[in-house]
Protein backbone atom coordinates (compact mmCIF):
# COMPACT_ATOMS: atom_id res chain seq x y z
CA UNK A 1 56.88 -78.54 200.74
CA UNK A 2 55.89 -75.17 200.54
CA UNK A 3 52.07 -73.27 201.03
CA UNK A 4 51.19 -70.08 199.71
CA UNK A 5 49.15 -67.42 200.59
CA UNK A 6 46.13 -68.94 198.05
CA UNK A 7 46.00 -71.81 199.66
CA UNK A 8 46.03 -70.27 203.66
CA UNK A 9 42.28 -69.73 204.64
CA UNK A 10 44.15 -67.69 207.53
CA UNK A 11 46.86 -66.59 208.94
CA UNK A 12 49.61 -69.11 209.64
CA UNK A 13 50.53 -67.37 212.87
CA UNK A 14 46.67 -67.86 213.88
CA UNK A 15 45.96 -71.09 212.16
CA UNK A 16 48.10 -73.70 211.20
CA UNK A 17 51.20 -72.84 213.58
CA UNK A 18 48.46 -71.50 216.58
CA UNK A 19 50.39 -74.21 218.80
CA UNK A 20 53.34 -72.33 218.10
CA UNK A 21 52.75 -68.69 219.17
CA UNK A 22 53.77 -68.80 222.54
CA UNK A 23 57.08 -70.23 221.72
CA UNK A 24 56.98 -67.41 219.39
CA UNK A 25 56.01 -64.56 220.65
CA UNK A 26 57.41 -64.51 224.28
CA UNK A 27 55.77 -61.76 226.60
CA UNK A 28 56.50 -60.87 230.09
CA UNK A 29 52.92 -61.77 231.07
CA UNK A 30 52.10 -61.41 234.65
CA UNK A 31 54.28 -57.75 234.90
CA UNK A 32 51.91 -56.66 231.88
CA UNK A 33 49.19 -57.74 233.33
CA UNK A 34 50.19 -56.52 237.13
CA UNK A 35 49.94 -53.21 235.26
CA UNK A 36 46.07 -53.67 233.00
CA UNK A 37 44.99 -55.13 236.65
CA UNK A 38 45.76 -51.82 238.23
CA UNK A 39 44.42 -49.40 235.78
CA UNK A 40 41.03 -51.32 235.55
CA UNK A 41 41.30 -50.98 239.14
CA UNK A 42 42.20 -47.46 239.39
CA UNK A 43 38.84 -46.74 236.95
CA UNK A 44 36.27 -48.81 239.35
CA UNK A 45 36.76 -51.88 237.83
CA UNK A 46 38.17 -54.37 240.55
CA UNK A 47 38.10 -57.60 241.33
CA UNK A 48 34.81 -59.82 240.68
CA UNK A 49 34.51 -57.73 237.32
CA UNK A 50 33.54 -58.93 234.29
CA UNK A 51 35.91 -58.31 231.79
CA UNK A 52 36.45 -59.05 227.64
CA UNK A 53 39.74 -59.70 226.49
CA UNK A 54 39.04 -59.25 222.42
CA UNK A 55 41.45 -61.01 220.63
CA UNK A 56 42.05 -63.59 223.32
CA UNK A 57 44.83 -65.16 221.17
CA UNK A 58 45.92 -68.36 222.98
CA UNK A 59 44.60 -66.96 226.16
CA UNK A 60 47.79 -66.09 228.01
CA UNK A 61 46.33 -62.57 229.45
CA UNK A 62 42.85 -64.07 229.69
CA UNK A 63 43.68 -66.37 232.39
CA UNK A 64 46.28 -64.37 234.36
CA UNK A 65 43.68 -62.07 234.88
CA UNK A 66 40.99 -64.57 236.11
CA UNK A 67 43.93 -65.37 238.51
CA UNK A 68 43.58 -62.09 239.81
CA UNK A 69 40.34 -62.12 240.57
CA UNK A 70 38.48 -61.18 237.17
CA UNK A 71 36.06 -62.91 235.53
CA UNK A 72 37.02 -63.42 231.79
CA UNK A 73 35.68 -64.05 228.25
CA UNK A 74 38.17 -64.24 225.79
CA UNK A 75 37.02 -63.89 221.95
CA UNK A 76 39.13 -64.55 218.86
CA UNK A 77 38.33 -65.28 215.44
CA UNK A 78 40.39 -68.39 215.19
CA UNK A 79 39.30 -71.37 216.19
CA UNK A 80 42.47 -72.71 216.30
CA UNK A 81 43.99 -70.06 218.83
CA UNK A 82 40.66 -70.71 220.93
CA UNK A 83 41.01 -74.44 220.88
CA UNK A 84 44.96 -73.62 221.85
CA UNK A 85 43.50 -71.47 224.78
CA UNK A 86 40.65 -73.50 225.95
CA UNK A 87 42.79 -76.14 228.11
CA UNK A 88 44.34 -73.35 230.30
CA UNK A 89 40.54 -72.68 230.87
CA UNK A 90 40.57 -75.63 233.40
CA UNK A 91 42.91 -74.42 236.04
CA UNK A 92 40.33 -71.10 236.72
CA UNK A 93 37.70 -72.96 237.24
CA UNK A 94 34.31 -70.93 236.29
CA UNK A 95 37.06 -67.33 235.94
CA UNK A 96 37.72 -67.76 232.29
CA UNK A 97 36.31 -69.25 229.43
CA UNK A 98 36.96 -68.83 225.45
CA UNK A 99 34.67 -68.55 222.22
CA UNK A 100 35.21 -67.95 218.98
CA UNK A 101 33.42 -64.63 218.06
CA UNK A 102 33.91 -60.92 215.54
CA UNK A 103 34.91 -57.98 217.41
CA UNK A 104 31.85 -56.19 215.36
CA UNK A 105 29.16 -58.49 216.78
CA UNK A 106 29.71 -58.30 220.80
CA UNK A 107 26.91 -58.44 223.26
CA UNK A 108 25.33 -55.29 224.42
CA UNK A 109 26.14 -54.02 227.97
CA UNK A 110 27.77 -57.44 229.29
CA UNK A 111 31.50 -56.16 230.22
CA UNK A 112 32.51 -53.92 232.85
CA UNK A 113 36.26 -53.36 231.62
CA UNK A 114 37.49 -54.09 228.04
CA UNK A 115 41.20 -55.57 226.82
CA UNK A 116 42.41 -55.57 223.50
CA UNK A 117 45.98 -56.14 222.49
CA UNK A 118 47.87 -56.22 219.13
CA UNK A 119 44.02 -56.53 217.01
CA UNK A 120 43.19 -53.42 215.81
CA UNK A 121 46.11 -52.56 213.68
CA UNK A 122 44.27 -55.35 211.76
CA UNK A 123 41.17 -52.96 210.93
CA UNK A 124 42.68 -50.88 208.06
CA UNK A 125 39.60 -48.82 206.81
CA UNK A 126 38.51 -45.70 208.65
CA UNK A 127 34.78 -47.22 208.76
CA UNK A 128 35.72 -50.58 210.11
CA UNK A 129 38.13 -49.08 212.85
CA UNK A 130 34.97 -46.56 214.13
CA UNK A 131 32.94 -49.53 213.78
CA UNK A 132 35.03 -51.83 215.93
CA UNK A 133 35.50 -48.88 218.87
CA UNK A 134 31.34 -48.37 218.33
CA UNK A 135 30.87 -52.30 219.42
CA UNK A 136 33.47 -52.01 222.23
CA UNK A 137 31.31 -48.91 223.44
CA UNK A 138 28.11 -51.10 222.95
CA UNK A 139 29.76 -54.04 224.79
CA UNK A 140 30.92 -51.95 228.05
CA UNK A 141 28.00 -51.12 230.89
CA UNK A 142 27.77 -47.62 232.02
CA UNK A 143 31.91 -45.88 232.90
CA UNK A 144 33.05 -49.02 231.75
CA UNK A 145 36.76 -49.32 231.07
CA UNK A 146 38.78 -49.69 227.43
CA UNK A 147 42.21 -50.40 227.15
CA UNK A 148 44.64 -50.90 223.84
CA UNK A 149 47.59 -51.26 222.44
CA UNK A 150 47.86 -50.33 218.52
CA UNK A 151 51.61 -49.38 216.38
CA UNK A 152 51.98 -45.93 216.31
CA UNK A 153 53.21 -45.00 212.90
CA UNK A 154 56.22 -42.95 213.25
CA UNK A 155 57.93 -44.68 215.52
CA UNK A 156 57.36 -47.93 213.76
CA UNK A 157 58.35 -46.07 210.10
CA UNK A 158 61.58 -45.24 211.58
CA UNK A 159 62.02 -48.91 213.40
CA UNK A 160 61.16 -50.93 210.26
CA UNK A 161 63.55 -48.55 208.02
CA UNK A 162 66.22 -50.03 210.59
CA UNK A 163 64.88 -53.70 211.19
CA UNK A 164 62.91 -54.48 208.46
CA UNK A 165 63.63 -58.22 208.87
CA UNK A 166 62.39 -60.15 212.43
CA UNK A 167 63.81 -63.94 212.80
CA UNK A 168 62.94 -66.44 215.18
CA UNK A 169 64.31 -70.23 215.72
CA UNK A 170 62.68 -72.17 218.09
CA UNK A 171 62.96 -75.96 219.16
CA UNK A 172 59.59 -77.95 219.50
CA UNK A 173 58.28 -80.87 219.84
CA UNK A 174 57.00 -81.21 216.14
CA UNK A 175 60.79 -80.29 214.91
CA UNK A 176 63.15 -76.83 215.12
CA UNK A 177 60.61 -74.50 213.80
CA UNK A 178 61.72 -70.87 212.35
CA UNK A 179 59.45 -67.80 211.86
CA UNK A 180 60.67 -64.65 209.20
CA UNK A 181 58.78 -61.25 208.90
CA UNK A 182 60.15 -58.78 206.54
CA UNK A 183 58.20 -55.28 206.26
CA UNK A 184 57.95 -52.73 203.93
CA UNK A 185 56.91 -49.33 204.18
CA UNK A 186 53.39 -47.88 202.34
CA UNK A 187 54.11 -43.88 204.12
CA UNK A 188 51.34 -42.77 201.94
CA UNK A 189 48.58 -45.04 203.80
CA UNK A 190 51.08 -45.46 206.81
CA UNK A 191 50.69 -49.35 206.44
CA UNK A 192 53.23 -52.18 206.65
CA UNK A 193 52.95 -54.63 203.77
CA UNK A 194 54.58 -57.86 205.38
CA UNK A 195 55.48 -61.66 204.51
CA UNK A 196 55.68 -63.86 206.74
CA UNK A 197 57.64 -67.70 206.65
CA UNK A 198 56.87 -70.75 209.31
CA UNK A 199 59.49 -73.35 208.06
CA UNK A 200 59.26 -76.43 210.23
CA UNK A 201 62.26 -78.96 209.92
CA UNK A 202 61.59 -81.99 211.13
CA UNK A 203 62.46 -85.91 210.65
CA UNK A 204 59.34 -85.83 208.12
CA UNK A 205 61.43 -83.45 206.23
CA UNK A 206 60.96 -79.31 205.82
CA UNK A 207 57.20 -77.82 205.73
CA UNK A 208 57.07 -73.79 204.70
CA UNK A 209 53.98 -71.73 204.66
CA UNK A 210 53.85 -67.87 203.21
CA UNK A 211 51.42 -65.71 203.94
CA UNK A 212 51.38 -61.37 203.10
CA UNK A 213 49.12 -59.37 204.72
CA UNK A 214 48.44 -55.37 205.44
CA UNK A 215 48.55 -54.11 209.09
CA UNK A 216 47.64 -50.18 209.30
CA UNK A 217 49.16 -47.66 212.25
CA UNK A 218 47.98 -45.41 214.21
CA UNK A 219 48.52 -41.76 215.20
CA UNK A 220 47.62 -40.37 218.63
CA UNK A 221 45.17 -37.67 216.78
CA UNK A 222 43.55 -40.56 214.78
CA UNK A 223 42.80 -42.54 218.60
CA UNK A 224 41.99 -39.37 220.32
CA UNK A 225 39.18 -38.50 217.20
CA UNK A 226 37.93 -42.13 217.14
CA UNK A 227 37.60 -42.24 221.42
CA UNK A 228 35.35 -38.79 221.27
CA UNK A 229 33.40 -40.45 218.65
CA UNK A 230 32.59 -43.32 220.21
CA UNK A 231 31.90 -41.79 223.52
CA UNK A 232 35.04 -42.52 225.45
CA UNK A 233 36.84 -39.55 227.41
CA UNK A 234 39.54 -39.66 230.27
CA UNK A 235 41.91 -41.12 228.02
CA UNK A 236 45.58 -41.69 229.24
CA UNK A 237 48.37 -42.96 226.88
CA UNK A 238 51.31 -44.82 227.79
CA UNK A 239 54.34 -46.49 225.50
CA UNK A 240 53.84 -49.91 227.32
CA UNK A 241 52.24 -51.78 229.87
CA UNK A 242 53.89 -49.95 232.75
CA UNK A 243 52.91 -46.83 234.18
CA UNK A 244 56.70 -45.60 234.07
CA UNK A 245 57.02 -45.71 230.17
CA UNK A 246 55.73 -42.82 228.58
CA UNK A 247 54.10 -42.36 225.15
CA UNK A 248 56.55 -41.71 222.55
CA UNK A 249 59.35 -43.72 224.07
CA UNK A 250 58.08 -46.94 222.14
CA UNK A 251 56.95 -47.65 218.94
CA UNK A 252 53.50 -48.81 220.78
CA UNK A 253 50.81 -46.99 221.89
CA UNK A 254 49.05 -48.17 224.91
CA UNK A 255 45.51 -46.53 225.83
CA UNK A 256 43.21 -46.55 228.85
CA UNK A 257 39.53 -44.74 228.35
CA UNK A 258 36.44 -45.24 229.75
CA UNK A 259 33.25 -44.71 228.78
CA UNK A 260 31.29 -41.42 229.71
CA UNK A 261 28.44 -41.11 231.04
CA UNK A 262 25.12 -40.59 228.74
């Protein structure tokens, strides 16, 4: 049995196979977060803060930064990646907790430090991508702290002209489960047209769901122009979440600003 795109109200990744993105996606958590932990710090915004991860996903960075002290609000605009996240809520006690919210629509003044990973390569117009920095600037209280991670097109042209094609196979206890991406290249908008496969093989037989989507890059000149805009300065860029990677090595782009002073 097979699903298309017209008949996914999301995302496969963030709906109907949310229970699945860990096994997925594997990330060295607690070293990436060893590293966010210490440049909040290093900007004033330690332990007892209140910080917004936006784009919680299933809430892996959410609560291993309530373990180290923060307290956490992780948004997403699934409610099936929040209602994957919101059991892990229990072992932090009152640290973490998880809603399903828009990025554009965020409280005024309630954060002291920001986090948002993998999201805003999601925002393809130049409006909504001012608008979504604008509402992170709203959201912050006074030299409060941003930090990102968005593709940086060139590096990520030249990787998907290599490796257009990512496979995963991973066993479950729903059935061996596979996930495909294949990219293509738009150079003229510098966007990455992809299709994405879940096939889940079970007993019950096989199960596939299709979805294609646009994700836009980003340059370093397009974040530095959208940071002054929205009132952020102080910005340092990195190529991962460790201090010893420099920008340009990777084919990320990781960001800490914070917000200047009115």
């Amino acid at each position: 049995m097979r699903a298309s795109m017209a008949g996914q109200s999301s995302r496969p990744f963030y709906g109907e196979y949310a229970w699945a993105f860990d096994l997925l996606i594997d990330r060295p958590v607690g070293q990436e977060c060893a590293a966010i932990a210490a440049w909040f710090s290093e900007r004033g915004v330690r332990q007892g803060a209140t910080l917004l991860d936006a784009g919680c996903g299933t809430g892996r960075y959410a609560g291993e930064l309530a373990r180290r002290g923060y307290a956490v609000e992780g948004v997403d605009r699934s409610s099936e990646l929040i209602e994957t996240a919101r059991p892990s809520a229990c072992d932090h006690g009152n640290a973490v907790s998880f809603r399903v919210g828009d990025l554009l629509a965020l409280p005024v003044a309630r954060y002291d430090g920001i986090l948002c990973r993998g999201v805003l390569n999601d925002f393809v117009s130049d409006d909504a991508r001012q608008s979504v920095f604008a509402a992170f600037a709203g959201a912050l209280r006074p030299r409060g702290v941003l930090i990102l991670d968005v593709r940086e097109w060139e590096a990520t042209r030249h990787r998907k002209q290599r490796e257009p094609v990512f496979r995963k196979s991973v066993l479950t206890d729903r059935g061996t489960l596979t996930f495909t991406s294949t990219t293509e290249l738009d150079p003229e908008r510098q966007q990455l047209l992809l299709s994405e496969t879940h096939t889940l093989v079970n007993d019950a037989g096989e199960h596939s769901s299709d979805y294609r989507f646009v994700m836009r890059c980003w340059t370093r000149t397009e974040l530095e122009t959208v940071f002054e805009r929205s009132g952020f300065g102080s910005v340092a860029y990195f190529g991962a979440y460790d201090p010893a990677v420099h920008a340009g090595v990777t084919d990320r782009l990781i960001a800490v600003a914070q917000l200047l002073a009115v």
